[in-house]
C-alpha atoms as a PDB file:
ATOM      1  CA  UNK A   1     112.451  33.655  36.683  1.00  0.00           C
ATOM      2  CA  UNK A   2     111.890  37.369  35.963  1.00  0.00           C
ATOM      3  CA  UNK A   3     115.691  38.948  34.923  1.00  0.00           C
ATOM      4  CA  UNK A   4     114.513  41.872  37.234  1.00  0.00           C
ATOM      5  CA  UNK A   5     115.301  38.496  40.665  1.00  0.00           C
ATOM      6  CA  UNK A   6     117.263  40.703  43.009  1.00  0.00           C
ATOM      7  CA  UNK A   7     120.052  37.947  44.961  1.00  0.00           C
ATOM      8  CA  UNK A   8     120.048  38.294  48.663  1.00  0.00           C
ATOM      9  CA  UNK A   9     124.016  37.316  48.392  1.00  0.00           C
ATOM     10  CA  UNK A  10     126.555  39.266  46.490  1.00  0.00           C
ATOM     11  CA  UNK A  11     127.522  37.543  42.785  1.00  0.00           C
ATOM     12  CA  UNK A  12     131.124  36.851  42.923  1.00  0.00           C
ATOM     13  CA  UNK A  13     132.866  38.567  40.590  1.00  0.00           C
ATOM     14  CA  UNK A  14     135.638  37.528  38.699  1.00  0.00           C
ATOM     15  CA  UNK A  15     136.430  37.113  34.680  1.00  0.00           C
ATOM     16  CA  UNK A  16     134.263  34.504  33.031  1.00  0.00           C
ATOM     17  CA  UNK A  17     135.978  31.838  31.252  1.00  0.00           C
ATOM     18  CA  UNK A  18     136.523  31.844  27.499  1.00  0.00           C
ATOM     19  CA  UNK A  19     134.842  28.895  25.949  1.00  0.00           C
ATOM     20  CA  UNK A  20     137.199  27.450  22.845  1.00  0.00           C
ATOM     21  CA  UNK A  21     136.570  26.302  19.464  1.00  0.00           C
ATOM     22  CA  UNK A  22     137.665  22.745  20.908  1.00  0.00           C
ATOM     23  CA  UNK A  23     135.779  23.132  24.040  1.00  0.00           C
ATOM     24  CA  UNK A  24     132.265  23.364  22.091  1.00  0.00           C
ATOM     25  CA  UNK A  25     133.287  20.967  19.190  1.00  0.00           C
ATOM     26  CA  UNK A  26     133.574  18.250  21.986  1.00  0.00           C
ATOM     27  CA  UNK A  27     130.026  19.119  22.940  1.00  0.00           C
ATOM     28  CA  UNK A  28     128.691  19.818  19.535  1.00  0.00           C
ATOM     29  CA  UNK A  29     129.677  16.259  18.638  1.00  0.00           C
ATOM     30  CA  UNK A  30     127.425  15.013  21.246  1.00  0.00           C
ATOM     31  CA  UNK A  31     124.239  16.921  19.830  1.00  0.00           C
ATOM     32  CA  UNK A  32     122.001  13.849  18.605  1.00  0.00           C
ATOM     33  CA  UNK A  33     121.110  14.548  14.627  1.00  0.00           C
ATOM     34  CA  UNK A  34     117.576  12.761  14.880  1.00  0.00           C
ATOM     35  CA  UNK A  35     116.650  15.181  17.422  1.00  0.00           C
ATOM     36  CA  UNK A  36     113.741  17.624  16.646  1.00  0.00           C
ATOM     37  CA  UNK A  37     114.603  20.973  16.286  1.00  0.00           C
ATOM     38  CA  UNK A  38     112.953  23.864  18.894  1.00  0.00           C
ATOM     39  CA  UNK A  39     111.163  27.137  17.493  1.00  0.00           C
ATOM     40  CA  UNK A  40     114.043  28.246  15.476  1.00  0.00           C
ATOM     41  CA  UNK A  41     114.112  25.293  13.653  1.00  0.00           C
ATOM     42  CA  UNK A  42     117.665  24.922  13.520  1.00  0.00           C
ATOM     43  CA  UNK A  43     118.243  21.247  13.328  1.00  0.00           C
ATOM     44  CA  UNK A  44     121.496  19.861  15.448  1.00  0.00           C
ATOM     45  CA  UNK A  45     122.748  18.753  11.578  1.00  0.00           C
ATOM     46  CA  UNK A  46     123.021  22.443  11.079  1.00  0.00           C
ATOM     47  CA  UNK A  47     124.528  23.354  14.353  1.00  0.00           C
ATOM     48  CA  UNK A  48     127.484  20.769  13.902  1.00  0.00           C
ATOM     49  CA  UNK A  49     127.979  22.164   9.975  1.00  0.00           C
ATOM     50  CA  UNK A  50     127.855  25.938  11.023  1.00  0.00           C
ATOM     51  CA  UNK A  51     130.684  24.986  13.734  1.00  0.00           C
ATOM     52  CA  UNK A  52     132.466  23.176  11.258  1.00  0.00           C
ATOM     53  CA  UNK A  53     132.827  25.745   8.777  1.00  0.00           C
ATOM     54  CA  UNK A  54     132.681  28.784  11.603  1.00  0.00           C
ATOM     55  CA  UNK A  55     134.816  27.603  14.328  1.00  0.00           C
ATOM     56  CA  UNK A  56     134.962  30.495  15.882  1.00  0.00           C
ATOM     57  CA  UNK A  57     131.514  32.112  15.709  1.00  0.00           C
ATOM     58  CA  UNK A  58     129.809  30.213  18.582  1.00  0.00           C
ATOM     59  CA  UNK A  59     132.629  30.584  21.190  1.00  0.00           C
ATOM     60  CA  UNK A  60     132.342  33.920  20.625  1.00  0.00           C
ATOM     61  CA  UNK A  61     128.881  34.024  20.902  1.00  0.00           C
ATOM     62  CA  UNK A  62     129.192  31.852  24.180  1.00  0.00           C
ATOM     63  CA  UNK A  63     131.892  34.027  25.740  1.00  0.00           C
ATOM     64  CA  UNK A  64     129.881  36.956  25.487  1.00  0.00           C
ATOM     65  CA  UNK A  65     126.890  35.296  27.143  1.00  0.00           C
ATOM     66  CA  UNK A  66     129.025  34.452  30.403  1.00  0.00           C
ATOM     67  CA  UNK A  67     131.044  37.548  30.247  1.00  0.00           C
ATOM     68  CA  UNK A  68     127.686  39.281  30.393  1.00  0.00           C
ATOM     69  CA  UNK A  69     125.967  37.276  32.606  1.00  0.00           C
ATOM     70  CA  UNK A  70     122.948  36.571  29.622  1.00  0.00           C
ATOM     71  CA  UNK A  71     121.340  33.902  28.567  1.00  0.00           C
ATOM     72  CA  UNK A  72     119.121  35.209  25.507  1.00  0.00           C
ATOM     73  CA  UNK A  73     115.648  35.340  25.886  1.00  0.00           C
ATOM     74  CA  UNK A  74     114.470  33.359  22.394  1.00  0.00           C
ATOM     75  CA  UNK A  75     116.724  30.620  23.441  1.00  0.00           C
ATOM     76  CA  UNK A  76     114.298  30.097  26.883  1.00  0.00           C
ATOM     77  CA  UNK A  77     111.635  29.422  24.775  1.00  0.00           C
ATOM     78  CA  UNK A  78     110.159  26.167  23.937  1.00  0.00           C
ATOM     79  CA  UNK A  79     107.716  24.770  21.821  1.00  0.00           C
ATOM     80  CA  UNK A  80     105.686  21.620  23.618  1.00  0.00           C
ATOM     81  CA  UNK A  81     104.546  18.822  21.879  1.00  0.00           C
ATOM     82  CA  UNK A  82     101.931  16.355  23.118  1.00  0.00           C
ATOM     83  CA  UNK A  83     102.714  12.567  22.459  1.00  0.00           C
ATOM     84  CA  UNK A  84      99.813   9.901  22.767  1.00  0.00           C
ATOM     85  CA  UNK A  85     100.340   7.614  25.392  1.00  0.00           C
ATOM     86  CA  UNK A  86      98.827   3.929  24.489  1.00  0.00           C
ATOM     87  CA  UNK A  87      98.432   2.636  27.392  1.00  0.00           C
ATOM     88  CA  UNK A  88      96.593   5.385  29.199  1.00  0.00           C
ATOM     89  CA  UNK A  89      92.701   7.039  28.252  1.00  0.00           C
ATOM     90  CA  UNK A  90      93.630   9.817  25.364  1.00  0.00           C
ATOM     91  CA  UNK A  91      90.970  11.916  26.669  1.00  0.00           C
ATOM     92  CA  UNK A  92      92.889  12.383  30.413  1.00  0.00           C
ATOM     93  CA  UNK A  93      95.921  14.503  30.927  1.00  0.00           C
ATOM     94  CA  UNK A  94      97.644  11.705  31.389  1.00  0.00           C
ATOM     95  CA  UNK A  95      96.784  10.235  28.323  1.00  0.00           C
ATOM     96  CA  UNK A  96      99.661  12.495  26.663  1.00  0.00           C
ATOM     97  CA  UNK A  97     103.171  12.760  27.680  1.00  0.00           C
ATOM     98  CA  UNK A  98     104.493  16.302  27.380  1.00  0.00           C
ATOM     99  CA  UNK A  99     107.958  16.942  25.374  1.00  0.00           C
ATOM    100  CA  UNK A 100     110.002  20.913  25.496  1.00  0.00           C
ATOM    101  CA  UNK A 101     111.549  21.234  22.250  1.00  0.00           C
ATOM    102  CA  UNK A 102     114.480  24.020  22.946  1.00  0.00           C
ATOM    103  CA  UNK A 103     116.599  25.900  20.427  1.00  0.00           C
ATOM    104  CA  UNK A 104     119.945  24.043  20.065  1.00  0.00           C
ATOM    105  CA  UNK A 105     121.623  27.050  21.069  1.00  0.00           C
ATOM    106  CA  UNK A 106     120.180  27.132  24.397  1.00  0.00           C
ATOM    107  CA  UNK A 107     121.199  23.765  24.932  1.00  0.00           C
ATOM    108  CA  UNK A 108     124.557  24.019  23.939  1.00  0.00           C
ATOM    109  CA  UNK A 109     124.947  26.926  26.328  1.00  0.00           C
ATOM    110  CA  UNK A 110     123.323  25.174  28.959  1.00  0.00           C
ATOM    111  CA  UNK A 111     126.065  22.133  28.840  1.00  0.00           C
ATOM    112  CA  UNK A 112     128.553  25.290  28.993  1.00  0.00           C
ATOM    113  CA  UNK A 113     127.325  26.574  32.009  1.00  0.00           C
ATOM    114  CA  UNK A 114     126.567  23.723  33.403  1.00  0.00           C
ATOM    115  CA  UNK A 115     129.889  22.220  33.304  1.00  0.00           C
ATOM    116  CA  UNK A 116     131.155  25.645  34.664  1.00  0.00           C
ATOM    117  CA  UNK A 117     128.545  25.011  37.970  1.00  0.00           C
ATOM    118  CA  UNK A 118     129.630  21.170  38.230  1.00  0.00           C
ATOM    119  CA  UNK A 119     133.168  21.987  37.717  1.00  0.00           C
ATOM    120  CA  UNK A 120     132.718  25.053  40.846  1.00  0.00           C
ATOM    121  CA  UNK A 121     130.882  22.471  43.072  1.00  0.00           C
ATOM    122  CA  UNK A 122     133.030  19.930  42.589  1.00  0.00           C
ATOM    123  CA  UNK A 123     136.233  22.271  43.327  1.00  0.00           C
ATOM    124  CA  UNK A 124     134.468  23.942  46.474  1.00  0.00           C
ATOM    125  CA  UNK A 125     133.374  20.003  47.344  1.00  0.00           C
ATOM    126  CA  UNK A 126     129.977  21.358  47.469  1.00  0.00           C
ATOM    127  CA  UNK A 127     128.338  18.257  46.898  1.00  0.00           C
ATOM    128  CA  UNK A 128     127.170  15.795  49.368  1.00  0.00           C
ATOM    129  CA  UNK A 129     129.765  12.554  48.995  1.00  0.00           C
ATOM    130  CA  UNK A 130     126.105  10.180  48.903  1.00  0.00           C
ATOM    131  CA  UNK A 131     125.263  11.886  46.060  1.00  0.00           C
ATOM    132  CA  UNK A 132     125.490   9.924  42.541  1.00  0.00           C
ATOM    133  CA  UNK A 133     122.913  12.009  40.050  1.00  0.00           C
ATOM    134  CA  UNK A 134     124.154  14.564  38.538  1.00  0.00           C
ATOM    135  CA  UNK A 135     128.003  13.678  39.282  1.00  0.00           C
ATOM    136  CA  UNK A 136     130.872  12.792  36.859  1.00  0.00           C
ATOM    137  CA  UNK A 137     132.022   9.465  36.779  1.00  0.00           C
ATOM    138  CA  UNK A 138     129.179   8.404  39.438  1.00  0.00           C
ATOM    139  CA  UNK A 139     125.770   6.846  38.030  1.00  0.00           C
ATOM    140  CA  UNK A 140     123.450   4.530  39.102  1.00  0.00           C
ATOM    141  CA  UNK A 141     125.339   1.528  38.610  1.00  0.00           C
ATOM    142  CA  UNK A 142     127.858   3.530  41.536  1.00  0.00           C
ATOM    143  CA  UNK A 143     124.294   3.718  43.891  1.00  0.00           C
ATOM    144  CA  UNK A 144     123.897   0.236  43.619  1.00  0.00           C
ATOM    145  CA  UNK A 145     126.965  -0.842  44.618  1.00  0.00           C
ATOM    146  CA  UNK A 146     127.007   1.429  47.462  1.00  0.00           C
ATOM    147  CA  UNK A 147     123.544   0.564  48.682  1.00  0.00           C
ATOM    148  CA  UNK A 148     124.111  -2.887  48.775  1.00  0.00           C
ATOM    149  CA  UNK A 149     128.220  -2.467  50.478  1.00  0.00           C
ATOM    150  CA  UNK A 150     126.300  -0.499  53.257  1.00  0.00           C
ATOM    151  CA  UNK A 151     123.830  -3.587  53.739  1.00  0.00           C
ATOM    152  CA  UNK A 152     126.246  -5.758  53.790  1.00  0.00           C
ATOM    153  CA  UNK A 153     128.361  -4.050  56.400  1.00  0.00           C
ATOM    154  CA  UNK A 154     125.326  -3.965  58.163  1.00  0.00           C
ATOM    155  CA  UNK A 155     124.261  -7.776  58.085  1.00  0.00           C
ATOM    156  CA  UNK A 156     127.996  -8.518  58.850  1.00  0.00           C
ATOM    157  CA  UNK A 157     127.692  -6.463  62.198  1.00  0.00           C
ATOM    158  CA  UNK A 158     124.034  -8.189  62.841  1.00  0.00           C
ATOM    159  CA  UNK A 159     122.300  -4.805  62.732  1.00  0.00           C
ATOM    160  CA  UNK A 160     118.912  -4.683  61.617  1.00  0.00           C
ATOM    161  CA  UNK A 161     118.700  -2.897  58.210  1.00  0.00           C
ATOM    162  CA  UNK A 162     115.644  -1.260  56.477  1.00  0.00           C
ATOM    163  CA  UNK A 163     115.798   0.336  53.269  1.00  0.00           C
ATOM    164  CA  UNK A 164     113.142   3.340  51.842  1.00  0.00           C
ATOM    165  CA  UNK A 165     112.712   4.850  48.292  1.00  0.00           C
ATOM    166  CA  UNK A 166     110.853   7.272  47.292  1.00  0.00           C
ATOM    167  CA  UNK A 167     109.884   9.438  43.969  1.00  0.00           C
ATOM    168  CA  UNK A 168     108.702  13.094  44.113  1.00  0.00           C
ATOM    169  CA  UNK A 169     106.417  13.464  41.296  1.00  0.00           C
ATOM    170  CA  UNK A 170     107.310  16.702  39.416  1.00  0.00           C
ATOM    171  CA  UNK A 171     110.220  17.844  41.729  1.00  0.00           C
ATOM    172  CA  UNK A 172     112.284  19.461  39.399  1.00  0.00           C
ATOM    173  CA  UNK A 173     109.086  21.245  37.491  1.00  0.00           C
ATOM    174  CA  UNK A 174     107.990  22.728  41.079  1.00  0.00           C
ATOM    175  CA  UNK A 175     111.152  23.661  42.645  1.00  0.00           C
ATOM    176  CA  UNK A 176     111.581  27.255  43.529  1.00  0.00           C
ATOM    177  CA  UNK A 177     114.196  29.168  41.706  1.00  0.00           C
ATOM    178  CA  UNK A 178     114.292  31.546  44.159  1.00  0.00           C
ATOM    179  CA  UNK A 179     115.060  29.073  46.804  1.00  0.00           C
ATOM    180  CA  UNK A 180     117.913  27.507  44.934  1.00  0.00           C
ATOM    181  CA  UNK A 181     119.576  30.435  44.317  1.00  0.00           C
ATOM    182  CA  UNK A 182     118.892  32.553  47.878  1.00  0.00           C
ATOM    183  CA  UNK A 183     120.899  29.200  49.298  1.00  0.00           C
ATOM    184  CA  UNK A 184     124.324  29.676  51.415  1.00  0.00           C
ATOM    185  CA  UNK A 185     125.686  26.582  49.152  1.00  0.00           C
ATOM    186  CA  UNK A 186     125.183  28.922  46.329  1.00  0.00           C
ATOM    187  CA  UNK A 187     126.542  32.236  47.512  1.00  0.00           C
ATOM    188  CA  UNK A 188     130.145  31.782  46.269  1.00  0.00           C
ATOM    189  CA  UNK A 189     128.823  30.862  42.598  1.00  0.00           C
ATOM    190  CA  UNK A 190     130.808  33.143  40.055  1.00  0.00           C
ATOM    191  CA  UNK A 191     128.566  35.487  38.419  1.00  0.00           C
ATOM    192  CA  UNK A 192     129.074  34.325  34.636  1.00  0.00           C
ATOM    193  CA  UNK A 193     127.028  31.415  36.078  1.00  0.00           C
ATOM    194  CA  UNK A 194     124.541  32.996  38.191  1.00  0.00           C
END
């Protein structure tokens, strides 16, 4: 999305959040050693060792980023590697499965805001009650179970009951950013997350 996006709704404004020491060392302890570091080739070894000995460096850092409504330009950027696929033709496109590798920083401010936006939506009960992805404490297990309640309540009542699933290849790859953000549901989102 180009930074120069102009928002049809006005930004709310208000102060952002300071993100803690403990606040990141709770997600920092998450970060996954074996991962492969992005272009900056900071493994997530590093990461949890710079915290460690720097507590206070990367809330800082963090702070500043929501305070100023910035999320840094290097950290956007991603180096893709192609992985063989075995049981497709190497010499399709879809003989290769496509991985991002992004900067651990970028990530780590990504959970941040991201638990900021989950934390708004769930407070402004934003989010559809059907909805399980993306939710705390709801998963698939949680879909299941509902699913198959409803059917039952159904089959108890005699009513006929059909069931249809369906998979949007590349959804989240082809969704407009501009759409997202232009929508009503979004128009109260604090700035610092914008």
């Amino acid at each position: 999305m180009p930074d120069d996006f102009i928002y049809n709704h006005p930004i709310a404004q208000g102060p952002a959040p300071r993100v803690t020491p403990r606040q990141l060392a709770l997600i920092i302890r998450t970060l996954d050693n074996r991962k492969a570091p992005g272009p900056d080739n900071i493994p997530n070894g590093m990461i949890k060792l710079f915290h460690r000995f720097h507590p206070s460096v990367l809330p800082t850092l963090f702070s500043a980023c929501l305070t100023l409504g910035h999320f840094p330009t290097p950290w956007k950027t991603g180096a893709v590697v192609f992985i063989p696929n075995p049981d497709k033709d190497l010499s399709t496109a879809d003989g290769h499965r496509s991985i991002t590798l992004l900067c651990g920083f970028g990530k780590l401010l990504e959970v941040v805001l991201n638990i900021e936006l989950v934390d708004y939506l769930e407070e402004e009960k934003l989010l559809h009650n059907d909805q399980f992805g993306f939710r705390r404490k709801r998963g698939t297990e949680d879909a299941i179970h509902d699913a198959l309640s409803k059917i039952e309540e159904c089959r108890a009542s005699s009513y006929y009951t059909t069931a249809i699933s369906f998979d949007i290849r590349g959804a989240f790859d082809n969704a407009s950013w501009a759409a997202i953000l232009q929508s009503p549901a979004l128009a109260g989102v604090p700035g610092h997350i914008r």
